[in-house]
PDB file of N, CA and C in Angstrom:
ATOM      1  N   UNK A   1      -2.188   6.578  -9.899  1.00  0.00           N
ATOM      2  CA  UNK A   1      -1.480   5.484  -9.255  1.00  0.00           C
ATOM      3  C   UNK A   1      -2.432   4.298  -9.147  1.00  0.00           C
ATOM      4  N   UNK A   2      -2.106   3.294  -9.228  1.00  0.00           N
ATOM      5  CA  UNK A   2      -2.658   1.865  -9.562  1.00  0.00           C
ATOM      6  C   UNK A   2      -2.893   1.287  -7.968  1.00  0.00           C
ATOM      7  N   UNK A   3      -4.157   0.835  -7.822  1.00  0.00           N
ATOM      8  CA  UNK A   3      -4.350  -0.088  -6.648  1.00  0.00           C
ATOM      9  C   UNK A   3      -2.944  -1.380  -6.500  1.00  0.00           C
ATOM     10  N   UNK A   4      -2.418  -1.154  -5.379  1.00  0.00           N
ATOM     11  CA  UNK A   4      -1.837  -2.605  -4.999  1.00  0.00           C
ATOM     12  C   UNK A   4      -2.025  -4.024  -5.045  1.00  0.00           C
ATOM     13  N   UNK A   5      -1.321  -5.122  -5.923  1.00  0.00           N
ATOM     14  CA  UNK A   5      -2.389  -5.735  -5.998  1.00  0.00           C
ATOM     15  C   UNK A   5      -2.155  -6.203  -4.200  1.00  0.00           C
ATOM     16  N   UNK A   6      -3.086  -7.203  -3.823  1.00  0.00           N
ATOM     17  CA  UNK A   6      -2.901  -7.527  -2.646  1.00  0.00           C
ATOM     18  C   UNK A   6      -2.612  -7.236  -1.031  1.00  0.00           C
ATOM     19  N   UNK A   7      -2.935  -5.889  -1.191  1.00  0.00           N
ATOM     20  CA  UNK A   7      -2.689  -5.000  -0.237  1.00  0.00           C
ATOM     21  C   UNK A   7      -4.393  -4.755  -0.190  1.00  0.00           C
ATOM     22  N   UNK A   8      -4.830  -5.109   1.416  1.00  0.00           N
ATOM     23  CA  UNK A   8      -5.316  -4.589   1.826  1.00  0.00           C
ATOM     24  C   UNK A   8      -5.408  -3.508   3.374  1.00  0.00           C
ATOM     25  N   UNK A   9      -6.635  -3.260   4.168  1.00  0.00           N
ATOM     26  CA  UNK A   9      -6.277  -1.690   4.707  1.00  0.00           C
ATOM     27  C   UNK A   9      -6.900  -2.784   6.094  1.00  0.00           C
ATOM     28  N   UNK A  10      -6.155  -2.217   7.370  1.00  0.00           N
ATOM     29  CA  UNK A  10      -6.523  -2.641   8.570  1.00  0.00           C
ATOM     30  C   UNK A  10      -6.547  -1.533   9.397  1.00  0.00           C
ATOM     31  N   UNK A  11      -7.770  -1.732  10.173  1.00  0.00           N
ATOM     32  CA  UNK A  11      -7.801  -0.800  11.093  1.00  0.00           C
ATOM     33  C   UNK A  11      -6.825  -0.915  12.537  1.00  0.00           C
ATOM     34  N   UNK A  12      -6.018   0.074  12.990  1.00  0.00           N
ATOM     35  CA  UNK A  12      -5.582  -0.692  14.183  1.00  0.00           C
ATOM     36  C   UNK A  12      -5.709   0.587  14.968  1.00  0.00           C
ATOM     37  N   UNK A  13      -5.468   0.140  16.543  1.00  0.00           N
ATOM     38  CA  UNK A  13      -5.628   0.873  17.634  1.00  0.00           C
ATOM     39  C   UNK A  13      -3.971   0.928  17.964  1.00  0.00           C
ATOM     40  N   UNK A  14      -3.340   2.236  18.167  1.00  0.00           N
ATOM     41  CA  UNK A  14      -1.741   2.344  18.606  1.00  0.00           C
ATOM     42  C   UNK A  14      -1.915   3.584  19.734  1.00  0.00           C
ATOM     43  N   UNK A  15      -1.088   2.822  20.785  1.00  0.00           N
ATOM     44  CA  UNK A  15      -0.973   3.326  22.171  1.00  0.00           C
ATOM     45  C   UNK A  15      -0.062   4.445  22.015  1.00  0.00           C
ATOM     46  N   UNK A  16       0.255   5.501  22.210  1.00  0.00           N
ATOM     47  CA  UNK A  16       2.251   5.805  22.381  1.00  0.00           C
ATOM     48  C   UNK A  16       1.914   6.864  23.227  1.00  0.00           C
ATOM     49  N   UNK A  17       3.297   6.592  23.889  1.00  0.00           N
ATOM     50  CA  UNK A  17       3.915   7.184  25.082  1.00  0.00           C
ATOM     51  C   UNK A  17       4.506   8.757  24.419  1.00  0.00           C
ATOM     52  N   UNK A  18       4.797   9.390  25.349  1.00  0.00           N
ATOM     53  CA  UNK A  18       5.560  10.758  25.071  1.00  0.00           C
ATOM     54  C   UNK A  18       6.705  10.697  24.459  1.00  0.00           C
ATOM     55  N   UNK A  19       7.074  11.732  24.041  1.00  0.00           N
ATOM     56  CA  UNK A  19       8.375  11.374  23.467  1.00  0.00           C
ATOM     57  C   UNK A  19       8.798  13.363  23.069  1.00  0.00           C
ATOM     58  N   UNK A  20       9.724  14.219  23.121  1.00  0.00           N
ATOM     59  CA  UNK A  20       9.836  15.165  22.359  1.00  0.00           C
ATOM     60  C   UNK A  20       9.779  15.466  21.431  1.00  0.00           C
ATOM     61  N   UNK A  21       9.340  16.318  20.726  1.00  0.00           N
ATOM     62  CA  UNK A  21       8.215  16.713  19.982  1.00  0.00           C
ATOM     63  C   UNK A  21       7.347  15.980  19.619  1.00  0.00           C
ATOM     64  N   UNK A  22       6.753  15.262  19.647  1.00  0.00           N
ATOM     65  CA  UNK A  22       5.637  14.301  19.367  1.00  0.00           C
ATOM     66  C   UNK A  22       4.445  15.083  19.097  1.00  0.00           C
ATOM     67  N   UNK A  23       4.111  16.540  19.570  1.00  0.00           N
ATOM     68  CA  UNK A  23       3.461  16.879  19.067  1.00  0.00           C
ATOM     69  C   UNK A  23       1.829  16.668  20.005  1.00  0.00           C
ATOM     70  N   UNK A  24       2.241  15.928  20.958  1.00  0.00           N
ATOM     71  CA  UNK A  24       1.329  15.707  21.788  1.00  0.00           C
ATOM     72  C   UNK A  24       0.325  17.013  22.780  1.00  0.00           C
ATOM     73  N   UNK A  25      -0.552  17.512  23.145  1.00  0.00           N
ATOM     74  CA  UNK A  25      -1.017  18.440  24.160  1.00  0.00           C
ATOM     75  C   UNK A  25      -0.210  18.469  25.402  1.00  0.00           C
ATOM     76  N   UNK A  26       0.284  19.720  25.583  1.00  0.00           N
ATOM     77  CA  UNK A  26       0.596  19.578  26.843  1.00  0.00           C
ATOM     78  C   UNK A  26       0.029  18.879  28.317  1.00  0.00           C
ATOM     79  N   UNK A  27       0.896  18.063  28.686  1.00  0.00           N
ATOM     80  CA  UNK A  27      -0.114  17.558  30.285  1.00  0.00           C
ATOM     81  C   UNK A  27      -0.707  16.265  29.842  1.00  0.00           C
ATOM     82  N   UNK A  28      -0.544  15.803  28.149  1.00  0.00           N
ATOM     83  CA  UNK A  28      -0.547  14.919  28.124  1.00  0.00           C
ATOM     84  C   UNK A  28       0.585  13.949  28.387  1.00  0.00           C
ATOM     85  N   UNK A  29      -0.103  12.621  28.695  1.00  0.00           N
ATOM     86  CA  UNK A  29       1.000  11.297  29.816  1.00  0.00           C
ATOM     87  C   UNK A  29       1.019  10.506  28.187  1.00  0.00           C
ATOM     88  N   UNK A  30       0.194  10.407  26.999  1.00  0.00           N
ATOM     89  CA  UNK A  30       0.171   9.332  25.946  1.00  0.00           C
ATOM     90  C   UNK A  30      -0.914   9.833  24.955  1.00  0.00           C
ATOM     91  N   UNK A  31      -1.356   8.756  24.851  1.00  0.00           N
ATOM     92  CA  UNK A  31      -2.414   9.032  23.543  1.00  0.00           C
ATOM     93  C   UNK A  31      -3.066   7.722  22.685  1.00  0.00           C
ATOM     94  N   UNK A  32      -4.314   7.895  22.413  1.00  0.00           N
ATOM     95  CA  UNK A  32      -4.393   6.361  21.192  1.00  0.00           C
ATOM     96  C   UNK A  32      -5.204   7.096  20.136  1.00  0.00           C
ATOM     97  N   UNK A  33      -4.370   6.298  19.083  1.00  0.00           N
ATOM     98  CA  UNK A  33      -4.619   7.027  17.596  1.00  0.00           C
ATOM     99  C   UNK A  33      -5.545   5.699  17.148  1.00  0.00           C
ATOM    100  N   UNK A  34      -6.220   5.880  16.083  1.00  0.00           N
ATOM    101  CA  UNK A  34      -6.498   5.446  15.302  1.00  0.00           C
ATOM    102  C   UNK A  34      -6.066   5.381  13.874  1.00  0.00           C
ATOM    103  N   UNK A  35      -5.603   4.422  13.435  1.00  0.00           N
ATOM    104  CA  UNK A  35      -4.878   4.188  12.027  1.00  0.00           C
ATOM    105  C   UNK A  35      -5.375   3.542  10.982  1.00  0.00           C
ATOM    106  N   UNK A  36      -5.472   3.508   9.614  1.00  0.00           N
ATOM    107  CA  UNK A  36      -6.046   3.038   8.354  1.00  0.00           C
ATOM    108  C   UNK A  36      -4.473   2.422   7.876  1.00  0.00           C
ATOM    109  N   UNK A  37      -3.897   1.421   7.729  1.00  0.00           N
ATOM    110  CA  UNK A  37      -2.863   1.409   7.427  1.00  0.00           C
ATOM    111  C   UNK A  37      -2.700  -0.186   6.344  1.00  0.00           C
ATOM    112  N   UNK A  38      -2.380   0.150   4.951  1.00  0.00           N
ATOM    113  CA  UNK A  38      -2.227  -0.789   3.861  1.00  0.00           C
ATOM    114  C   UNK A  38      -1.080  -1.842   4.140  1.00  0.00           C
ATOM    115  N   UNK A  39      -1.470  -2.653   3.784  1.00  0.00           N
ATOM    116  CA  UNK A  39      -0.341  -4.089   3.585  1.00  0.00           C
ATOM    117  C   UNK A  39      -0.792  -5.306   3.368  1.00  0.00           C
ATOM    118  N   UNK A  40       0.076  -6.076   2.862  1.00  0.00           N
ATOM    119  CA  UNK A  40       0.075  -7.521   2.313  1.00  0.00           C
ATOM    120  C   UNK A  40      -1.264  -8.544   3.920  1.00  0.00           C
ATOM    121  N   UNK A  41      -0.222  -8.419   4.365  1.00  0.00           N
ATOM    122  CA  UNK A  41      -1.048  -8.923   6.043  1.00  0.00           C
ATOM    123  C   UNK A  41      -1.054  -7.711   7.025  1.00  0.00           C
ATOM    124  N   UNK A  42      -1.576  -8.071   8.563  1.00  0.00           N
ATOM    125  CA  UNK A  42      -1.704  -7.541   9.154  1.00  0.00           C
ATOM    126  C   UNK A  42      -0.570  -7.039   9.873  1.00  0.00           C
ATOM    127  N   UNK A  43       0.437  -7.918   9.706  1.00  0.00           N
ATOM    128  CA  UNK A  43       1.995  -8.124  10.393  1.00  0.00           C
ATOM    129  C   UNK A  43       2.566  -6.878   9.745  1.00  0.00           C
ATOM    130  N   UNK A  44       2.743  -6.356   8.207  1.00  0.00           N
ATOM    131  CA  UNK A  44       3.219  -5.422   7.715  1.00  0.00           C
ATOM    132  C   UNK A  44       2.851  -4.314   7.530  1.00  0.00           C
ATOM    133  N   UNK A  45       1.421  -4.254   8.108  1.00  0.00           N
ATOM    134  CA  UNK A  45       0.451  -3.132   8.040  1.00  0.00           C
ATOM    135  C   UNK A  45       1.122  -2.454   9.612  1.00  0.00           C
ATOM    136  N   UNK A  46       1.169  -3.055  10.540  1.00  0.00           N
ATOM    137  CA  UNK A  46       1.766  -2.855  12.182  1.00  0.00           C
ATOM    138  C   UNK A  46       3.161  -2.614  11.935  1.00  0.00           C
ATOM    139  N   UNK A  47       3.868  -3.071  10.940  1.00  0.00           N
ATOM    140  CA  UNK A  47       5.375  -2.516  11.089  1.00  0.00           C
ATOM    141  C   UNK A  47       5.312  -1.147  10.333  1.00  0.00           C
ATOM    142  N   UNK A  48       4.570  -1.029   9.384  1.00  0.00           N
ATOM    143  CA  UNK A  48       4.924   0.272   8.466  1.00  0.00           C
ATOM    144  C   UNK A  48       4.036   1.569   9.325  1.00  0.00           C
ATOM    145  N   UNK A  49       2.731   0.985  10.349  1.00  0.00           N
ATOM    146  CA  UNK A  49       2.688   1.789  11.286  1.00  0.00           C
ATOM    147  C   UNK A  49       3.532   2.464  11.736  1.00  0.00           C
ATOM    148  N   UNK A  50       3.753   1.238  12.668  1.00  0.00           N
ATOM    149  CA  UNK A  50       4.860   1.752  13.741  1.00  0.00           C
ATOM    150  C   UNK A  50       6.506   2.751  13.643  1.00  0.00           C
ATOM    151  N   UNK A  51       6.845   1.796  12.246  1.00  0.00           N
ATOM    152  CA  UNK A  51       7.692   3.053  11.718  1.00  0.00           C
ATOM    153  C   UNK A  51       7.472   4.643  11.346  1.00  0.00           C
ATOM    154  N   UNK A  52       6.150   4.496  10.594  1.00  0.00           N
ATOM    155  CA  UNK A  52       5.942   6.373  10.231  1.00  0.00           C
ATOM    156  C   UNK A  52       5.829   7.004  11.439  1.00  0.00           C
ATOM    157  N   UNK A  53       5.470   6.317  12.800  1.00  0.00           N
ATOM    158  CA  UNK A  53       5.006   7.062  13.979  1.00  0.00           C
ATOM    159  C   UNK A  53       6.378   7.542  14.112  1.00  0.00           C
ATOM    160  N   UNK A  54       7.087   6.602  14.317  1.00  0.00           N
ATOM    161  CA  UNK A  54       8.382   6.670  15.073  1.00  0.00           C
ATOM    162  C   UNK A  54       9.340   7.816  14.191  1.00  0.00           C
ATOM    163  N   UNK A  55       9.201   7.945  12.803  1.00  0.00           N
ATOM    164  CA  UNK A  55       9.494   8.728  11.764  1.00  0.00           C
ATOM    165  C   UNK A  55       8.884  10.463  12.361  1.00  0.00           C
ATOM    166  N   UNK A  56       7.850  10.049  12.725  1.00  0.00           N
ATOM    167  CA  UNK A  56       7.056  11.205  13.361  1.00  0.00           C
ATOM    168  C   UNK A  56       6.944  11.705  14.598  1.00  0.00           C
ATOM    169  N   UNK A  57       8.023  11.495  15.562  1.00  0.00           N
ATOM    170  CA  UNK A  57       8.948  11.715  16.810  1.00  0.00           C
ATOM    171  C   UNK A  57       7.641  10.924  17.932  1.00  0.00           C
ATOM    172  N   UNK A  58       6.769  10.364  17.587  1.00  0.00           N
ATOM    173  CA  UNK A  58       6.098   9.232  18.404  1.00  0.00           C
ATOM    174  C   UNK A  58       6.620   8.139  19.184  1.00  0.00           C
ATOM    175  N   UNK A  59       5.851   7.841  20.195  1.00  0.00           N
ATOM    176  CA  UNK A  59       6.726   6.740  20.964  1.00  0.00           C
ATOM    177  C   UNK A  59       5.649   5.375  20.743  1.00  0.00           C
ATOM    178  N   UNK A  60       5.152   4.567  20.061  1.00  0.00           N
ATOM    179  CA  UNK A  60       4.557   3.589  20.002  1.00  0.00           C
ATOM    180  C   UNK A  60       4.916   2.969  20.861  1.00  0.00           C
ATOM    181  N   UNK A  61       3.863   2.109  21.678  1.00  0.00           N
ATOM    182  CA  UNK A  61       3.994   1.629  22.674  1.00  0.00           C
ATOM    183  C   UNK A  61       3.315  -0.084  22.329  1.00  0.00           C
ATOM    184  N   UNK A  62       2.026   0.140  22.462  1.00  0.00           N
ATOM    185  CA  UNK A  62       1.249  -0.868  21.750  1.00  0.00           C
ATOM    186  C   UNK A  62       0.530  -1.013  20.748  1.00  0.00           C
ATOM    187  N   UNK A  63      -0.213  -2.164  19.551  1.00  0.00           N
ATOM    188  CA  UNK A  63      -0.756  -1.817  18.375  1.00  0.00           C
ATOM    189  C   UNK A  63      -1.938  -3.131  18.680  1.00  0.00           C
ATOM    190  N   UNK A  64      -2.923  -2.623  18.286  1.00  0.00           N
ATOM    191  CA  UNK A  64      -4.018  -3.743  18.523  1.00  0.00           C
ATOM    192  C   UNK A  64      -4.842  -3.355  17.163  1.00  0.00           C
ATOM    193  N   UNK A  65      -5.052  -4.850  16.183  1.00  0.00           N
ATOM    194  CA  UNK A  65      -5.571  -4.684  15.386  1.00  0.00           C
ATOM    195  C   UNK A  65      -6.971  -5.201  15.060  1.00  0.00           C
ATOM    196  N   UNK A  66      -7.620  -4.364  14.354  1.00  0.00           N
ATOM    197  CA  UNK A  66      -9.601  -4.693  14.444  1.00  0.00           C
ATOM    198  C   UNK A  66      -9.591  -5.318  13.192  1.00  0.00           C
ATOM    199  N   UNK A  67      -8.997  -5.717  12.280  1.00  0.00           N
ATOM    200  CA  UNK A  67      -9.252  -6.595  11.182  1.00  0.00           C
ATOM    201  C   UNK A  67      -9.277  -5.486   9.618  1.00  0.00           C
ATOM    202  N   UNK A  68      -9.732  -6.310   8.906  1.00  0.00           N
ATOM    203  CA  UNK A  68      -9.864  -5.349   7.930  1.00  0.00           C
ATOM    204  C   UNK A  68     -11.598  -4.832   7.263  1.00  0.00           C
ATOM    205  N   UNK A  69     -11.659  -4.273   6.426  1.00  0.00           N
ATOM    206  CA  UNK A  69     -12.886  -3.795   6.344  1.00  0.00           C
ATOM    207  C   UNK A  69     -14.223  -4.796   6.424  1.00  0.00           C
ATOM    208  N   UNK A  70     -13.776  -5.638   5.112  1.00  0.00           N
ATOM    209  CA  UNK A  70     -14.620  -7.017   5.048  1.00  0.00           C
ATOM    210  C   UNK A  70     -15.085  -7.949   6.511  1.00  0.00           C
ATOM    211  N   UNK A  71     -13.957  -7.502   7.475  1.00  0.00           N
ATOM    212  CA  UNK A  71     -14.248  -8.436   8.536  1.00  0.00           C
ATOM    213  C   UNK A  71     -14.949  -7.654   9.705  1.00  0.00           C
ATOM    214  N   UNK A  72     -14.658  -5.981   9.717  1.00  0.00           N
ATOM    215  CA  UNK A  72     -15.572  -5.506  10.589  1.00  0.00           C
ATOM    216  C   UNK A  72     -16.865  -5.456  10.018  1.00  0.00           C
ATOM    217  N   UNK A  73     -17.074  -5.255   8.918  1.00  0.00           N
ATOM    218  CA  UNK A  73     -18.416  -5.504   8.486  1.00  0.00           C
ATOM    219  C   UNK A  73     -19.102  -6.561   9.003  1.00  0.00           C
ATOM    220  N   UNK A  74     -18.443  -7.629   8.436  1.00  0.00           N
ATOM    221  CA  UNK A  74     -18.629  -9.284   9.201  1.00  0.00           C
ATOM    222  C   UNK A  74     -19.335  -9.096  10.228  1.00  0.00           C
ATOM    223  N   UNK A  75     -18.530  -8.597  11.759  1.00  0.00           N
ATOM    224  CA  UNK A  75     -18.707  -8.348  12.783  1.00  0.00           C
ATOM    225  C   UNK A  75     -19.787  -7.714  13.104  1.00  0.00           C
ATOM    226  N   UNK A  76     -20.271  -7.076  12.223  1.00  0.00           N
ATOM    227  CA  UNK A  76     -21.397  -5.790  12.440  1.00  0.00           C
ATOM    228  C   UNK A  76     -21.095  -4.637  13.062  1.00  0.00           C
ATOM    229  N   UNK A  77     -19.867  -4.270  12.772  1.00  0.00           N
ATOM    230  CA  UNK A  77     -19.381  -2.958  13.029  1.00  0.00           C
ATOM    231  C   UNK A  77     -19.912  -1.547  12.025  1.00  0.00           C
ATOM    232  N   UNK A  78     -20.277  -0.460  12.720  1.00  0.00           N
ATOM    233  CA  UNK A  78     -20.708   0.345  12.199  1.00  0.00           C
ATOM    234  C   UNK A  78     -19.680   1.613  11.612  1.00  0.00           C
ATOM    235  N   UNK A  79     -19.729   1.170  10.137  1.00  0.00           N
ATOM    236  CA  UNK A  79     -18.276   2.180   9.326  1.00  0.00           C
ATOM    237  C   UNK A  79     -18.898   3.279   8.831  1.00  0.00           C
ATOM    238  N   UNK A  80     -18.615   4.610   8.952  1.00  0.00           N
ATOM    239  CA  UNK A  80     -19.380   5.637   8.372  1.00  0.00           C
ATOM    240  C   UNK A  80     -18.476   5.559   6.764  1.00  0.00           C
ATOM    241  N   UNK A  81     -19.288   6.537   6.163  1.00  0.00           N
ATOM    242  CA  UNK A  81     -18.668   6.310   4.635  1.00  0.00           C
ATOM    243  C   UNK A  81     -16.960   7.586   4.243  1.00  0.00           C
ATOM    244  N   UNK A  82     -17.154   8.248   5.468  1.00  0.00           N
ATOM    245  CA  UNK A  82     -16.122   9.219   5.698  1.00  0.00           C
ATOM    246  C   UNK A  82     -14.741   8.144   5.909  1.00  0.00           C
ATOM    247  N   UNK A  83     -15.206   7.105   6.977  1.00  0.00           N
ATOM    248  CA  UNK A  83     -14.202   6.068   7.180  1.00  0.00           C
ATOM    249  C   UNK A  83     -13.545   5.186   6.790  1.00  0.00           C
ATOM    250  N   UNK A  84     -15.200   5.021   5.484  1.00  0.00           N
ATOM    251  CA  UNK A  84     -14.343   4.148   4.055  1.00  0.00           C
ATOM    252  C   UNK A  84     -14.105   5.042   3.538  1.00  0.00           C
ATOM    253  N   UNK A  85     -13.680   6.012   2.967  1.00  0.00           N
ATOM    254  CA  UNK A  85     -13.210   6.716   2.097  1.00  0.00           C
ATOM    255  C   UNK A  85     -11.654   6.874   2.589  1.00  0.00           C
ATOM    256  N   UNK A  86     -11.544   7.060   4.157  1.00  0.00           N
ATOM    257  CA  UNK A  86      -9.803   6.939   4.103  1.00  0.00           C
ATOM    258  C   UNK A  86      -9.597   5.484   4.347  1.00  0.00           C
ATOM    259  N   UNK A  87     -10.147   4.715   4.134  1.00  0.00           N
ATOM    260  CA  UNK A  87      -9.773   3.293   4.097  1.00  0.00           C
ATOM    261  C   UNK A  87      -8.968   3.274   2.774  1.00  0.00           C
ATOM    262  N   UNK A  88     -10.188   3.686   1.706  1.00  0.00           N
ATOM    263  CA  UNK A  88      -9.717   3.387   0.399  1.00  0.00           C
ATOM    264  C   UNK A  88      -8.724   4.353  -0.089  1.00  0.00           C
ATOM    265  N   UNK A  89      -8.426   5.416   0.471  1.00  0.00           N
ATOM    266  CA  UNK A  89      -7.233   6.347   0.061  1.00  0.00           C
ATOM    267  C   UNK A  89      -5.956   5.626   0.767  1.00  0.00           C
ATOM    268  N   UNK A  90      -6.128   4.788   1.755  1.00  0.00           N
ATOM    269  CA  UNK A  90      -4.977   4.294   2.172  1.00  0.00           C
ATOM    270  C   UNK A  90      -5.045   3.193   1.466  1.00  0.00           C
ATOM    271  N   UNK A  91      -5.271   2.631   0.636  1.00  0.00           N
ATOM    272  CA  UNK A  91      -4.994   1.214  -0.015  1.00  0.00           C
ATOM    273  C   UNK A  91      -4.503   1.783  -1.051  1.00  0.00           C
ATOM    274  N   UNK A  92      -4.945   3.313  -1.822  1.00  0.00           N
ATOM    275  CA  UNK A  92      -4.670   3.224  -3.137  1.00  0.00           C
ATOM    276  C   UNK A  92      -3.284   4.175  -3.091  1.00  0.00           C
ATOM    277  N   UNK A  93      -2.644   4.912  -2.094  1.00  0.00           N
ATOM    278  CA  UNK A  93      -1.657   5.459  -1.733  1.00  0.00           C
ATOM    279  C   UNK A  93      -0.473   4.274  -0.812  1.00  0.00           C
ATOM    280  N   UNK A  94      -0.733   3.357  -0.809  1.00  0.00           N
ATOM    281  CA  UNK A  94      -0.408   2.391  -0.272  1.00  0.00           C
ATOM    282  C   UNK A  94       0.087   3.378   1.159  1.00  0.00           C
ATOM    283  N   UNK A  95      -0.384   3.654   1.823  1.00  0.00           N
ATOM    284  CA  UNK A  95      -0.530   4.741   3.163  1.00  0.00           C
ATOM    285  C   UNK A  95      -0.669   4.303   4.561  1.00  0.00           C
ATOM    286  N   UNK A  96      -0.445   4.922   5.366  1.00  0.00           N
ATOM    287  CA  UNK A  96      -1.199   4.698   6.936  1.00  0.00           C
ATOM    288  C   UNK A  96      -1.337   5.770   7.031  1.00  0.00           C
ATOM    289  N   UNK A  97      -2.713   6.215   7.519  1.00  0.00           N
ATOM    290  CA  UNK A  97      -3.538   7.276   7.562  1.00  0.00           C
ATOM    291  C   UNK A  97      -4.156   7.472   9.020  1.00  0.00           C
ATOM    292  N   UNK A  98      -3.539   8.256  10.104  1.00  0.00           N
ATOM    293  CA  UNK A  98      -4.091   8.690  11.243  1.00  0.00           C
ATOM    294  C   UNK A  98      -5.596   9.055  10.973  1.00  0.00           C
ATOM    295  N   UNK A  99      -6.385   8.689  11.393  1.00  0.00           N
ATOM    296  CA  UNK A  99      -8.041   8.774  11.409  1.00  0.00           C
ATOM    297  C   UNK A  99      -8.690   9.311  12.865  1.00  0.00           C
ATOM    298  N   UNK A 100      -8.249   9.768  13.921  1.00  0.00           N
ATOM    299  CA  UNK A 100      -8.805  10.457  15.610  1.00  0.00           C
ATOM    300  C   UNK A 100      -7.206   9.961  16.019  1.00  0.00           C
ATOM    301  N   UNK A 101      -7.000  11.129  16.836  1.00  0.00           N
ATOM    302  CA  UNK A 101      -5.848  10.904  17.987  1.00  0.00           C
ATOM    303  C   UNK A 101      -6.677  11.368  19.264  1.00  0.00           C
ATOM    304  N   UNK A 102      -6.676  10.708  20.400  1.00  0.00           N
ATOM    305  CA  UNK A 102      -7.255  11.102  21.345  1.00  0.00           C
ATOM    306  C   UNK A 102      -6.307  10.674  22.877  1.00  0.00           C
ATOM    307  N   UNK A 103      -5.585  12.101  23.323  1.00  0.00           N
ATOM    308  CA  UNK A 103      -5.017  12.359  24.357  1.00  0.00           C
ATOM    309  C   UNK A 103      -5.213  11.828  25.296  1.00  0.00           C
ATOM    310  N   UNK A 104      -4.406  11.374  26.333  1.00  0.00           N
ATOM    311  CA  UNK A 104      -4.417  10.781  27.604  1.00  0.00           C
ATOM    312  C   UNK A 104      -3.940  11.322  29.089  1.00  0.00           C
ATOM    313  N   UNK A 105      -4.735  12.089  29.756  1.00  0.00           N
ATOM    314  CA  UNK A 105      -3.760  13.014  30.798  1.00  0.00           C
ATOM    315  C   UNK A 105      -3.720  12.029  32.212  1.00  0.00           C
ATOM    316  N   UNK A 106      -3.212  12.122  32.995  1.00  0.00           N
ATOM    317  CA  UNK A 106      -2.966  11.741  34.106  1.00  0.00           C
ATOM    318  C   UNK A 106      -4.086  11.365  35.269  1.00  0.00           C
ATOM    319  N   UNK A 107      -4.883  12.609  34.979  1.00  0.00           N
ATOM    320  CA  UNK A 107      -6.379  12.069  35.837  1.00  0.00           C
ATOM    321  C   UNK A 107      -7.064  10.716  35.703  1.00  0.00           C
ATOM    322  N   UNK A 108      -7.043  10.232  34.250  1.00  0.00           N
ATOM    323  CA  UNK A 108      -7.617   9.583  33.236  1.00  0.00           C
ATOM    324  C   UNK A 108      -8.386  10.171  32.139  1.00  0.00           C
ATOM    325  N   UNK A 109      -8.407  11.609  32.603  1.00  0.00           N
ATOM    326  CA  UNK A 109     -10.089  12.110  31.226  1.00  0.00           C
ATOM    327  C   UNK A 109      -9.086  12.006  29.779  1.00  0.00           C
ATOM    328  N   UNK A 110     -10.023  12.311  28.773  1.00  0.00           N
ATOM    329  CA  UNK A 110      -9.363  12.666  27.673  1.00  0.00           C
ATOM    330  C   UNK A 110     -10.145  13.343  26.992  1.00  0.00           C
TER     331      UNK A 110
END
């Protein structure tokens, strides 16, 4: 399969709430995932998110996006090469790729 042209991969942060089956730990109240997710801009990278979640009995709540690779670099963000590697499987699968889900219980721990 052929790289997209013009599609690149953004990292984003997505909140979601409970929902049945979601698949969540019990006693969990939510959750924030981390996502690798391909598109033209950042705008279509957050909708095709938000849809597979929702496809995936998820409750998206909020989506906060860290830019794309070139720009966390920029930033001086530290990318392991495990992280580019599903970067680049999500550009060339034109994909959104869950990368850590990390649970949210009621106390606050996670």
């Amino acid at each position: 399969m052929s790289k997209r042209q013009g599609h690149v991969v953004y990292t984003l942060r997505v909140e979601v709430g409970r929902r049945l089956n979601d698949g969540l730990p019990d006693g969990a109240t939510g959750a924030a995932l981390v996502c690798y997710a391909s598109g033209v801009d950042e705008a279509e990278a957050v909708r095709e998110t938000v849809a597979i979640l929702k496809q995936a009995d998820m409750a998206p709540l909020d989506v906060s996006g860290y830019g794309t690779l070139a720009e966390r670099l920029a930033e001086g963000h530290d990318i392991s090469d495990e992280e580019q590697a599903l970067m680049v499987r999500a550009r060339a699968e034109n994909a959104v790729i869950v990368a850590q889900l990390t649970p949210f219980f009621e106390d606050g721990s996670d």
